[in-house]
Protein backbone atom coordinates (compact mmCIF):
# COMPACT_ATOMS: atom_id res chain seq x y z
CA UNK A 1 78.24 69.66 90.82
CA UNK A 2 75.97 70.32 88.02
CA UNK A 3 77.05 73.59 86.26
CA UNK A 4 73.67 74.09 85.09
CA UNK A 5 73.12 75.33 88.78
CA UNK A 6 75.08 78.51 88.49
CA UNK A 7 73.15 81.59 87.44
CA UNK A 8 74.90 84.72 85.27
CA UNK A 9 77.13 86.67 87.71
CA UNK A 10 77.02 83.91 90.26
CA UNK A 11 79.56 81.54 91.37
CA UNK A 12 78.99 78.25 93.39
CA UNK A 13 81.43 75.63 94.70
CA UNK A 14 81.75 72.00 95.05
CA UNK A 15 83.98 69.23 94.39
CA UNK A 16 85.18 68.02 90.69
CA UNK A 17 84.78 64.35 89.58
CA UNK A 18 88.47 63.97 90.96
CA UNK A 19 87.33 64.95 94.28
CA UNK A 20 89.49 68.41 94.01
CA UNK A 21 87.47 71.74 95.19
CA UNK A 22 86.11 73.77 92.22
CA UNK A 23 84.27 76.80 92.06
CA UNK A 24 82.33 78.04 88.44
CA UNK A 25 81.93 81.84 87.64
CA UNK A 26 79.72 82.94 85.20
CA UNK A 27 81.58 85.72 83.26
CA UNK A 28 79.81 87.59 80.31
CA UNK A 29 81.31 85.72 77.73
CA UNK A 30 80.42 82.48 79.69
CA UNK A 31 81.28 80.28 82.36
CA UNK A 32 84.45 79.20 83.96
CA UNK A 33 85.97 76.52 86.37
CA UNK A 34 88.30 77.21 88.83
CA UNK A 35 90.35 75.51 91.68
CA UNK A 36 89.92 75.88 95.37
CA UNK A 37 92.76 76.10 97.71
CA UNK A 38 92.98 77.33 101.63
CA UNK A 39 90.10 79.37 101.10
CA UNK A 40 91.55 80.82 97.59
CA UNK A 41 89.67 80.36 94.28
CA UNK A 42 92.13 80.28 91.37
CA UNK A 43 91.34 80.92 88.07
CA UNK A 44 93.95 80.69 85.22
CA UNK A 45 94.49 81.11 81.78
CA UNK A 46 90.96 83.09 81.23
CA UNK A 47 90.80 84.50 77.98
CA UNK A 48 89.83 88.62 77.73
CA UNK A 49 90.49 88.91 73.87
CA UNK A 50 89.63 86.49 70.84
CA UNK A 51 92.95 84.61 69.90
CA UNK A 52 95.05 87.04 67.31
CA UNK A 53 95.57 84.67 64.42
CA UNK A 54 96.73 85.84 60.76
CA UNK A 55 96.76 89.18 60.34
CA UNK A 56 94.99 89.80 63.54
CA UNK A 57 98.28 89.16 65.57
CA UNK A 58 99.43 92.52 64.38
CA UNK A 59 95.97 94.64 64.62
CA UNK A 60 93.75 95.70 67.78
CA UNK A 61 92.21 92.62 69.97
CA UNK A 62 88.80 91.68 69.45
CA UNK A 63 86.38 90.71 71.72
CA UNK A 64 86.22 86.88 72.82
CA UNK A 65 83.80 84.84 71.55
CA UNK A 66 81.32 83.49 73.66
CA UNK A 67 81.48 79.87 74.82
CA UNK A 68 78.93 76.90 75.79
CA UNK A 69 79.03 74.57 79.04
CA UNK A 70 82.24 74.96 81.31
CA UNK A 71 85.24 76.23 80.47
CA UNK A 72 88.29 74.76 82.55
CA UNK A 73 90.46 77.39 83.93
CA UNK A 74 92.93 75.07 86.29
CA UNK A 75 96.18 75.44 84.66
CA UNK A 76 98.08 78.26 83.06
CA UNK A 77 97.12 79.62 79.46
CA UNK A 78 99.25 79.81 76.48
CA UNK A 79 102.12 82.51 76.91
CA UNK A 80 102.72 85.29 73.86
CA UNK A 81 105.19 84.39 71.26
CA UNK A 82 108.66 85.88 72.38
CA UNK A 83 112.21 85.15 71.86
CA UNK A 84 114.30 82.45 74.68
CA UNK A 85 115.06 84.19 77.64
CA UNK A 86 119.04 84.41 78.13
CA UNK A 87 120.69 81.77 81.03
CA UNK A 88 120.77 81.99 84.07
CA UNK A 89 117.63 84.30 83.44
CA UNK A 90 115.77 81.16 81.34
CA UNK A 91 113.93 78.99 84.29
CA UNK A 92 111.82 81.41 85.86
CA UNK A 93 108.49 81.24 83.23
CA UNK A 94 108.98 78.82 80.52
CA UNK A 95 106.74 80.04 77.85
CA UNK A 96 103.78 77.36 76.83
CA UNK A 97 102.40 76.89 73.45
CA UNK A 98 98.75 78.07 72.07
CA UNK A 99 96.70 80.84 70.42
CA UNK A 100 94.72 81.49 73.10
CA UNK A 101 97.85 83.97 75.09
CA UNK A 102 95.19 87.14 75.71
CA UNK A 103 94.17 85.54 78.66
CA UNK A 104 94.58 86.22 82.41
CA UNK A 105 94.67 84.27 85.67
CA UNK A 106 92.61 85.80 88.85
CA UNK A 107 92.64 84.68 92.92
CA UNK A 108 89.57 86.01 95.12
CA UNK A 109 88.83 84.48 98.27
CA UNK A 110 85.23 85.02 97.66
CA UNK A 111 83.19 84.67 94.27
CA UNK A 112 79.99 86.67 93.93
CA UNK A 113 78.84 90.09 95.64
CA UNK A 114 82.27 90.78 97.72
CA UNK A 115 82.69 93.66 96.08
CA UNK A 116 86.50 93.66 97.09
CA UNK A 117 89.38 96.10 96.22
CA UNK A 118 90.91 94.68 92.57
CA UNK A 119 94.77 94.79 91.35
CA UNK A 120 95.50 93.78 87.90
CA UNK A 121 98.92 93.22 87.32
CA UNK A 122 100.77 93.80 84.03
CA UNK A 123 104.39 91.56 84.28
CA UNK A 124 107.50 93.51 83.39
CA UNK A 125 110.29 91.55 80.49
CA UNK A 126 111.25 94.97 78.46
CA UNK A 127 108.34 94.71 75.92
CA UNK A 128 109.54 91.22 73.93
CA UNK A 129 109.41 88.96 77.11
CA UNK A 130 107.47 87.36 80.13
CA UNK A 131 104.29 86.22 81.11
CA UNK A 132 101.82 86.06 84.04
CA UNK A 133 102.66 82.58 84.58
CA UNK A 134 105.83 83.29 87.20
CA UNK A 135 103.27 85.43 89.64
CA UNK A 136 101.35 84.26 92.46
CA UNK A 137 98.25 86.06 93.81
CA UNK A 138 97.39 83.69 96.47
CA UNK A 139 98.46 86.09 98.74
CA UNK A 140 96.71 88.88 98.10
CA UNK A 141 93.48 87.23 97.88
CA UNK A 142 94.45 85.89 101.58
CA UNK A 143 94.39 89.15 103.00
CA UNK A 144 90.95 90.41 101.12
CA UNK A 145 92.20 91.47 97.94
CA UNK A 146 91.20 90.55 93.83
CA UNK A 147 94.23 90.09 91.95
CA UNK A 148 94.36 89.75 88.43
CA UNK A 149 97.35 89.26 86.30
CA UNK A 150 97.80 89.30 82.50
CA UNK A 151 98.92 88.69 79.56
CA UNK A 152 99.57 91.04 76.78
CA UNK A 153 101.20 91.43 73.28
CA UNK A 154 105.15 91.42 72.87
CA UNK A 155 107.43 92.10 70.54
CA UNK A 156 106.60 93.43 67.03
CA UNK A 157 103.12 91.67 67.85
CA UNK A 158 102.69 94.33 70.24
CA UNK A 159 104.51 96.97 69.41
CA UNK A 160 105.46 96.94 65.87
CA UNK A 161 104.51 100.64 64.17
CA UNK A 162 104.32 101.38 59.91
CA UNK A 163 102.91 104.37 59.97
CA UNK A 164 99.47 102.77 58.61
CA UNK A 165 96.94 103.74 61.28
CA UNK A 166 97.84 101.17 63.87
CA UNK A 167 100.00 101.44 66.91
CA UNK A 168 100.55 100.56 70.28
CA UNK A 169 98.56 96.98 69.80
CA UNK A 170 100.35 95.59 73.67
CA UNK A 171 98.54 98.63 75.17
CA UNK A 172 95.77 98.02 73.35
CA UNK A 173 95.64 94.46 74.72
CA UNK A 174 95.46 96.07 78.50
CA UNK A 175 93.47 98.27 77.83
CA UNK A 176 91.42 95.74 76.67
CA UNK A 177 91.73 93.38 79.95
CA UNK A 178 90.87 96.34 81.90
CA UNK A 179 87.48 96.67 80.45
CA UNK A 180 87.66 92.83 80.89
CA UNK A 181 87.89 93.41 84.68
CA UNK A 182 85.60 96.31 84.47
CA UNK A 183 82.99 94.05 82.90
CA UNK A 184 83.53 90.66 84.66
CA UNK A 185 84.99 91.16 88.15
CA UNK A 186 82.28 91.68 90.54
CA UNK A 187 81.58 87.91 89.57
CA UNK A 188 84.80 87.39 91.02
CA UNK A 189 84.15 89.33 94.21
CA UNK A 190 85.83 92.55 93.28
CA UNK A 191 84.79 96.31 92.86
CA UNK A 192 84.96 97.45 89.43
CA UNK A 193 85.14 100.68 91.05
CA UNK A 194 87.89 100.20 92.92
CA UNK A 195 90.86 98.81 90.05
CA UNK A 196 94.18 99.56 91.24
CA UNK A 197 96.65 98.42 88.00
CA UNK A 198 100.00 97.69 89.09
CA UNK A 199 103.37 97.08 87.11
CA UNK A 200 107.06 96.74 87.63
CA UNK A 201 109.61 97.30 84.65
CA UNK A 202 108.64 97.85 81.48
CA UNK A 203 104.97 96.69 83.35
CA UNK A 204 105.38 100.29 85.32
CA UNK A 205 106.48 102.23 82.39
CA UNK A 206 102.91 100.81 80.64
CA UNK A 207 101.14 101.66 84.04
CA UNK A 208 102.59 105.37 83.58
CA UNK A 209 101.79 104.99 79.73
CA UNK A 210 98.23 104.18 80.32
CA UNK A 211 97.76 106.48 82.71
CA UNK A 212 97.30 109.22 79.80
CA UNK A 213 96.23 107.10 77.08
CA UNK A 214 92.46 108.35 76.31
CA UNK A 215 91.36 104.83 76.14
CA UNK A 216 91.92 103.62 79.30
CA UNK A 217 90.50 106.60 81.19
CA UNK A 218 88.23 105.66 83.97
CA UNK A 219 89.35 102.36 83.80
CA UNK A 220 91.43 102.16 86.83
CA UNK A 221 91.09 104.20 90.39
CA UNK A 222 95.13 103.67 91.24
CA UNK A 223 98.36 103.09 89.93
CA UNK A 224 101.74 101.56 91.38
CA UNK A 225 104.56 101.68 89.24
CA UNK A 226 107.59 99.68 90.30
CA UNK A 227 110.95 100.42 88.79
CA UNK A 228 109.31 102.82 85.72
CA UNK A 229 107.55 105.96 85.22
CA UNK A 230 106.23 106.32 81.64
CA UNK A 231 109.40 106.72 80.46
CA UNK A 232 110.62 105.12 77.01
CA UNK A 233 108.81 106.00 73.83
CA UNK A 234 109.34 106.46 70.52
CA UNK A 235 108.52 109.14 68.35
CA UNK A 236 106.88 107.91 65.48
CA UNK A 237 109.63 108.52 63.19
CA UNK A 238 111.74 106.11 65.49
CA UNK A 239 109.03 103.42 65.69
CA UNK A 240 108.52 103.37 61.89
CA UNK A 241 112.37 103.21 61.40
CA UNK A 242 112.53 100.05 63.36
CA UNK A 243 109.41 98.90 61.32
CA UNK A 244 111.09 99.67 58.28
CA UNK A 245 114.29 97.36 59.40
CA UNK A 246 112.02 94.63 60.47
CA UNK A 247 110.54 93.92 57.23
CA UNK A 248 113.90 95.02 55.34
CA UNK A 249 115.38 91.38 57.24
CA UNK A 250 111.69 89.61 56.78
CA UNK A 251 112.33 91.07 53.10
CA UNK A 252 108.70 91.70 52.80
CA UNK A 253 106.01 94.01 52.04
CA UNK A 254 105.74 97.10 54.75
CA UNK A 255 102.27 95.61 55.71
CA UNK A 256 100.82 93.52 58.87
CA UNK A 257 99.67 90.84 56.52
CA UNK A 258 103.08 90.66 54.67
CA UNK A 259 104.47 90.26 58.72
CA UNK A 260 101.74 87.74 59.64
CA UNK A 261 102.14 85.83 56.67
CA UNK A 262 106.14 85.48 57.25
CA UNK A 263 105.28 83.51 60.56
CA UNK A 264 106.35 83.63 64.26
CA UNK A 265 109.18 82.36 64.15
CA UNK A 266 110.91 84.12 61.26
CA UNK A 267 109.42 87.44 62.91
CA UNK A 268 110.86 86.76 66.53
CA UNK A 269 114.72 85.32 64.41
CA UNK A 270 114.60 88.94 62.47
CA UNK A 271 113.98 90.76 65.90
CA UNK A 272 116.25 89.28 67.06
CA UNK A 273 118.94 89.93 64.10
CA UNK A 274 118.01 94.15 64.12
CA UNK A 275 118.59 93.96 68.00
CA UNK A 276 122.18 92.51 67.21
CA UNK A 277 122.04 96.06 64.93
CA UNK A 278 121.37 98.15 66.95
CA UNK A 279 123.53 97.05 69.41
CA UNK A 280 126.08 98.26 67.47
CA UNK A 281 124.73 102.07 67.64
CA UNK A 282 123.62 102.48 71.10
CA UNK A 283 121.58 105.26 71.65
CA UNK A 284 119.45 105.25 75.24
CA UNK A 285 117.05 107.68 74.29
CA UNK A 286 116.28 105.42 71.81
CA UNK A 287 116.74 101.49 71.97
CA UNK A 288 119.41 101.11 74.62
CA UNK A 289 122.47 99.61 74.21
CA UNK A 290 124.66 101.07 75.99
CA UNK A 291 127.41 99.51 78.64
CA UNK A 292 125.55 97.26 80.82
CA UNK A 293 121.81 97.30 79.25
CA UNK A 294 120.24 95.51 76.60
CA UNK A 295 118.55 96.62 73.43
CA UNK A 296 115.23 97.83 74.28
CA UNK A 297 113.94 97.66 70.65
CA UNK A 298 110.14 97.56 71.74
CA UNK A 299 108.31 100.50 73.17
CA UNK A 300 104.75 102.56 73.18
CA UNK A 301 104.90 104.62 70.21
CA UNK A 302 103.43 108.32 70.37
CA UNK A 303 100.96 107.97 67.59
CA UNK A 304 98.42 111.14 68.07
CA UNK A 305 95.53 109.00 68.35
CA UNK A 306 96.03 105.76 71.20
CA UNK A 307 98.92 108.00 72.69
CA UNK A 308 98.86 111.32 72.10
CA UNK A 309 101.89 112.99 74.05
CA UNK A 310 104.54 111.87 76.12
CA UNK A 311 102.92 110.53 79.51
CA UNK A 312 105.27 112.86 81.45
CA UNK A 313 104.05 115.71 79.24
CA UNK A 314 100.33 114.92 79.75
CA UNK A 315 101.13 114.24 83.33
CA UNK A 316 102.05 117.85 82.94
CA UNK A 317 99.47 119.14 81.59
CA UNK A 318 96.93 117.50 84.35
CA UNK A 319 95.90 114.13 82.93
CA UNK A 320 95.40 111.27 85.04
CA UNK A 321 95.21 113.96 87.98
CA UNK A 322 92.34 112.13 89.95
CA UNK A 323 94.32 108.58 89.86
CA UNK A 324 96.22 108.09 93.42
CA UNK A 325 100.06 107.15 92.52
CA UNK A 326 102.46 105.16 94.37
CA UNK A 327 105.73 105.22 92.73
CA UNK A 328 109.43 103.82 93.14
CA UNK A 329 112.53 102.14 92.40
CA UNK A 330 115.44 99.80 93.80
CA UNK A 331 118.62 101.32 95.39
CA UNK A 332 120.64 99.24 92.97
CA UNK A 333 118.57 98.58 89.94
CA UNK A 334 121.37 98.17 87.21
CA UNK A 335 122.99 95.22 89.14
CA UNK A 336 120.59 92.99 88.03
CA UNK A 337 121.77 93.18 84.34
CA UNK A 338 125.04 93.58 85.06
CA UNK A 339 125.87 90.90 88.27
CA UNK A 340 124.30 87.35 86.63
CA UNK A 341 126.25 88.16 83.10
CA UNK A 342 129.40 89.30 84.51
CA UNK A 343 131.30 90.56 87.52
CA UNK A 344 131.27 94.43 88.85
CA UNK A 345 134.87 94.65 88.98
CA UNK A 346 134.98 93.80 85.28
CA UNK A 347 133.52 96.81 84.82
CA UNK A 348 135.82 99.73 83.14
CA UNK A 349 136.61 103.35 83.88
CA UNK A 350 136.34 103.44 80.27
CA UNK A 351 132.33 102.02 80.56
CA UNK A 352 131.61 103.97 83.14
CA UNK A 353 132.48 107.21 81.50
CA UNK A 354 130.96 105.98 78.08
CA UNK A 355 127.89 105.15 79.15
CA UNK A 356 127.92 109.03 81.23
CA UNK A 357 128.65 110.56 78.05
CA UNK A 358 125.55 108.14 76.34
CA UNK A 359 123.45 109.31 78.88
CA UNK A 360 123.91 113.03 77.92
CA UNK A 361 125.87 114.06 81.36
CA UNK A 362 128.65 116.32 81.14
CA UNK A 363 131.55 113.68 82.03
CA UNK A 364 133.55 116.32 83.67
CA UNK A 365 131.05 117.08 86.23
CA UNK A 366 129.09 113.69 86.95
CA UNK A 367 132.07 111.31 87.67
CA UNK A 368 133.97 113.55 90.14
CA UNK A 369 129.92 113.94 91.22
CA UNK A 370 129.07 110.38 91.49
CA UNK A 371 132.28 109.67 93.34
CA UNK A 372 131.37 111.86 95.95
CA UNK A 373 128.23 110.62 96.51
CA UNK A 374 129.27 106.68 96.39
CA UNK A 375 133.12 107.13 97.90
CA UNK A 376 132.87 103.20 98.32
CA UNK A 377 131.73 102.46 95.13
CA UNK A 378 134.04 101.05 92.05
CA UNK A 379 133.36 101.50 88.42
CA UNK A 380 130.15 98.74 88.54
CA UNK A 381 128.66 99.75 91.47
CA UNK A 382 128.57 103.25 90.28
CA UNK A 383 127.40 101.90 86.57
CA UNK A 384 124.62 100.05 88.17
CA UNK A 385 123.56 103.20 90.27
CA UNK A 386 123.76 105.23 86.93
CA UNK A 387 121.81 103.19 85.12
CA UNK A 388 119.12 103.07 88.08
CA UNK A 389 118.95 106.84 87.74
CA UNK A 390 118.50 106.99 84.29
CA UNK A 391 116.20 104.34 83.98
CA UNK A 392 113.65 104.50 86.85
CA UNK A 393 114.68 106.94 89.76
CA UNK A 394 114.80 110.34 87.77
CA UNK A 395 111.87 109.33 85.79
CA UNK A 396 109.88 108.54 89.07
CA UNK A 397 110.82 111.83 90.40
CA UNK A 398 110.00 113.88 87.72
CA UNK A 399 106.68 112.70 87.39
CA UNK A 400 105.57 112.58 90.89
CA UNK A 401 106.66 116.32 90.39
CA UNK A 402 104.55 116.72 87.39
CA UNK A 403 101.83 115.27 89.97
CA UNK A 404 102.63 118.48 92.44
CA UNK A 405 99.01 120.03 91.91
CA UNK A 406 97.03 116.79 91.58
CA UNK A 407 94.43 116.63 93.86
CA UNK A 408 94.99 112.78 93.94
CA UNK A 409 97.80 111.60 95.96
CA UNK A 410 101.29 110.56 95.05
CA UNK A 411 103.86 108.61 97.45
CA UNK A 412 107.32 107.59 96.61
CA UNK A 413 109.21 104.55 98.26
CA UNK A 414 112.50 103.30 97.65
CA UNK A 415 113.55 99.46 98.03
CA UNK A 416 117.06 99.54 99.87
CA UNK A 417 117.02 96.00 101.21
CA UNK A 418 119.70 94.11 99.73
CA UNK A 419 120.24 90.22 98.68
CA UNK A 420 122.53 88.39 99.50
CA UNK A 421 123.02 86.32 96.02
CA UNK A 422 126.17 86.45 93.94
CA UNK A 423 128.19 86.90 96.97
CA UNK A 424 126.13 89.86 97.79
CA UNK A 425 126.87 91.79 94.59
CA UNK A 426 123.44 91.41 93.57
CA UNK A 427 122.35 93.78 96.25
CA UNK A 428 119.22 95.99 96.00
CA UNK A 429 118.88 94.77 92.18
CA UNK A 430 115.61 95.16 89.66
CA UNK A 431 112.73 93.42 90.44
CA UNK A 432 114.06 92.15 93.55
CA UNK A 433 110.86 94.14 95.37
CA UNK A 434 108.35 91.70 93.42
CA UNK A 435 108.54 88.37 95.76
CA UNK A 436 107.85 91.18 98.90
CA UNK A 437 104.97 92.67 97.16
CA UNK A 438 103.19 89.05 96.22
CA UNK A 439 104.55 87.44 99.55
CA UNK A 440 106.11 84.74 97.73
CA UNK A 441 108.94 84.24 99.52
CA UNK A 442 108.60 80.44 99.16
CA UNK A 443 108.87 80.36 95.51
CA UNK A 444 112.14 78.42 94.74
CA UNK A 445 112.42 81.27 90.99
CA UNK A 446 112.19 83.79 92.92
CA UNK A 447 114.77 82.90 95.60
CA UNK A 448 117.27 82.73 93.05
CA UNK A 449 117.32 86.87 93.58
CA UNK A 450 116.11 86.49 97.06
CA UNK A 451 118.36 83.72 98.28
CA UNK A 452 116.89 80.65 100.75
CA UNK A 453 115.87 82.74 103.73
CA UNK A 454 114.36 86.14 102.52
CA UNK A 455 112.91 88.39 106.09
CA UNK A 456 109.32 87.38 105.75
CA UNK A 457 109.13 90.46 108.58
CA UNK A 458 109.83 92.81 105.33
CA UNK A 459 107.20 91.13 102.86
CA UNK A 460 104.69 91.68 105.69
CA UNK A 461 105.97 95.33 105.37
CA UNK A 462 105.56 95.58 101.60
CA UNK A 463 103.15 93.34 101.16
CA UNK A 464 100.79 95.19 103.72
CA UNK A 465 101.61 98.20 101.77
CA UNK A 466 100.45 97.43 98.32
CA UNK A 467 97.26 96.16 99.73
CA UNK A 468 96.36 99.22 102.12
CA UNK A 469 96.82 101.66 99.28
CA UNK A 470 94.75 99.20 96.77
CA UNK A 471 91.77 99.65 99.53
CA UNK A 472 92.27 103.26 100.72
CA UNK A 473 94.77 104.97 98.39
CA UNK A 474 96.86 106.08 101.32
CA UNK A 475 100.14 104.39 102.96
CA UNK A 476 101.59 105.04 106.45
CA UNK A 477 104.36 107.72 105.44
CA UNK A 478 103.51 112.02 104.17
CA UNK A 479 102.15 112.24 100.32
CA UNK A 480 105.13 113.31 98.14
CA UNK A 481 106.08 116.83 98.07
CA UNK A 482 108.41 118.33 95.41
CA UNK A 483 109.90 121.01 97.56
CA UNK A 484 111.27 117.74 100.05
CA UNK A 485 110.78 114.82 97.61
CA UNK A 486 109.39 112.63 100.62
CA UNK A 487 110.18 109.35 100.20
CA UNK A 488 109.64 105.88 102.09
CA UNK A 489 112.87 103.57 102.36
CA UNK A 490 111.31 99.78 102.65
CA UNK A 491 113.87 97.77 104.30
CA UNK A 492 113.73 96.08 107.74
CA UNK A 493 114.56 99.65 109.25
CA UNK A 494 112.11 101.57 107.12
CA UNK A 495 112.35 105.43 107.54
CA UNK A 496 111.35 108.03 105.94
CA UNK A 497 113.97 110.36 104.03
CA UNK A 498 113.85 113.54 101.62
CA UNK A 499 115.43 113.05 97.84
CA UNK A 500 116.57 109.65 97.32
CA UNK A 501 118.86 110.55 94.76
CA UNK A 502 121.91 113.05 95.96
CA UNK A 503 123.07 114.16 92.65
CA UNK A 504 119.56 114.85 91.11
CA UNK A 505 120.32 118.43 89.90
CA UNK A 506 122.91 116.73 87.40
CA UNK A 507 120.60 115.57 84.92
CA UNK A 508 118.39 118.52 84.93
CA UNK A 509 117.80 119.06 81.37
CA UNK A 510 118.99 115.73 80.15
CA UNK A 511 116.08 114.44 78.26
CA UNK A 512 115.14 111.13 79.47
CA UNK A 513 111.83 110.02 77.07
């Protein structure tokens, strides 16, 4: 196939020199070749953002520059520079080597004037890990959808703040692929009017981050936010704190260039060393750290200019009103950090009550509270379900309230369907929703939370879900109401309940941001 034939905006298809189907956008910043599958075009490893290189790791991404001929797009793109993943976690995205890591991978089942429903994707790994190279959008373009997933900034790339104008470079970097999208993907097939950006993890808290970031207003029509809410960020006297201890171990200059110039892999061995700091001082309105979490050491940092107030504050206030929201959580979110590393009945009274008190609840009340509400559950159990509250349910619930008045919609789902791994102590863990929501059930990585024989019945279910509310902003269950809290519980029973969390009144007034 000659590329030459392929006008700007257009794609065309044919077969490679190998014999494989291809298929060649043109994009603005020129054109690309991808693979052709069961009907599925595939494009991977598409860059949005010139390679940060230098200084320019730790300032805001520039545009890409433009390209001659045909740029291949079959395999996946360099990953961001991030710290090993800890066993068994380790296997599930290796990271691969190269500048070019501001790039993005994209399924369509049909190139050109489609003008299909778009989700972008932003891959959850608590700020300093992950990639888009674990996820699989095969499905979605199947059943008539644009998917787009991406990479972003980590780390003190990303995230690192000195008080010197800059901040919030990872957001920066979606913000960026979003006007990417907005630019490029009706070459692709999809609607640039019609952007649903979707998250889970620290991916939902930047979907609920972005949603009140000036920058990236108009830039999406919907937002789903799995397992985060917006939650987790630092005021700037935090952020530059951390900055200051970062280049206290680097021992250099307070500048990006001094950073840059120390190199990647001195930067990612001194995050690593303040982490093992501030492990020592746990604080989880700050960095984490308490019993059975990680240090968190990267978050959005509220700057006054790329972020100007809290998102649940703006929320608030009436920004990102007109964006449709579906929000949620697992049942049992904290097993997932807790089960792999160690067992539940490990788990003390003792860290069960600490983490309580770290979590600003009166003791006193929330144990004999939380035992009441979970007779069944021991110490772990009820840790994990604690630190699923804290983390993502109470968030999501306080700001789909904040959402009460928007004239958008807001729905609220909670994943109760639980795994069998580990015995069946994993349960209804984090991120355990993700294989339903891409249908990728098959995946051997993401059986290892699934186990061998996941109910393809219930990824219909969710599945089906995340791609009626990408096309019409509504699901099959009543909008969210703060008087009854309605939620939907996704499990092969689904129903629909009121309040998913019993003891919510206990951490009213307990400051969660």
């Amino acid at each position: 196939m000659a590329a030459t034939s392929v006008l700007p905006g257009l794609a065309a298809a044919g077969c490679g020199v190998d014999g494989q189907a291809e298929s060649i956008v043109t994009t603005r910043s020129g054109r690309v070749r991808g693979s052709v599958s069961a009907g599925v075009h595939v494009f991977q490893g598409v860059p949005y953002a010139a390679p940060p290189q230098g200084a320019d790791r730790y300032l805001p991404p520039r545009p890409v520059q433009a390209w001659t001929g045909v740029r291949d797009a079959l395999t996946l793109g360099p990953t961001p520079p991030q710290p090993p993943t800890p066993a068994p976690l380790d296997f599930f995205a290796p990271p691969i080597p190269g500048a070019d890591y501001l790039n993005l991978n994209i399924w369509t089942p049909d190139p050109g004037s489609a003008r299909l429903p778009v989700l972008v994707w932003i891959h959850g790994g608590g700020f300093d890990t992950g990639s888009n190279g674990l996820y699989d959008g095969a499905a979605f373009a199947r059943d008539g959808v644009v998917l787009v997933a991406i990479n972003y900034r980590l780390g003190a790339e990303g995230f690192l703040f000195l008080d010197d104008g800059v901040a919030n470079v990872g957001l920066l970097d979606q913000i960026s692929a979003l006007e990417w999208v907005r630019d490029n993907i009706a070459a692709f097939g999809g609607d640039p009017g019609n952007v649903t950006v979707f998250g889970q993890s620290s991916g939902a808290i930047a979907v609920g981050t972005l949603l009140t970031m000036p920058r990236a207003d108009g830039l999406f029509r919907r937002a789903i936010m799995e397992s985060g809410a917006g939650n987790l960020c630092y005021s700037a006297d935090t952020a530059r704190e951390l900055g200051q201890r970062l280049v206290a171990k680097l021992g250099v200059a307070p500048t990006r260039a001094a950073v840059a110039a120390a190199g990647v892999e001195r930067v990612l061995a001194a995050q690593t060393a303040v982490m093992s700091d501030l492990a020592r001082q746990p604080d989880p309105q700050r960095w984490g750290g308490e019993p059975g979490a990680r240090v968190n050491m990267w978050r959005a940092t509220l700057d006054g200019a790329t972020l100007p107030a809290k998102p649940i504050d703006a929320v608030t206030a009436g920004v990102g009103a007109d964006v449709d929201v579906l929000i949620g959580h697992n049942a049992e979110e904290g097993r997932l950090s807790l089960v792999p590393f160690r067992s539940l009945d490990s788990v003390s009274e003792e860290e069960l009550t600490t983490a309580m008190r770290l979590y600003r609840l009166p003791v006193d009340q929330a144990l004999p509270a939380y035992r009441a509400a979970y007779p069944h559950a021991d110490p772990g159990a009820l840790l994990a379900i604690l630190q699923s509250d804290w983390f993502y349910t109470i968030p999501g619930l306080r700001l789909a309230d904040a959402r009460a008045t928007a004239p958008a919609a807001t729905y609220m789902y909670e994943f109760t369907w639980r795994s069998p791994q580990f015995d069946g102590q994993l349960g209804s863990c984090h991120f355990l929703e993700v294989p339903f929501v891409f249908d990728q059930l098959a995946d051997r990585r993401m059986q290892w939370v699934t186990g061998p024989n996941p109910p393809q019945q219930l990824a219909d279910l969710v599945h089906g879900v995340w791609i009626q509310f990408a096309t019409t902003g509504r699901v099959n269950w009543p909008r969210y109401e703060p008087t009854r809290r309605t939620t939907m519980r996704l499990d092969l029973d689904p129903a629909v309940v009121d309040d998913p969390c019993p003891i919510r009144s206990l951490w009213d007034g307990v400051d969660l941001y």
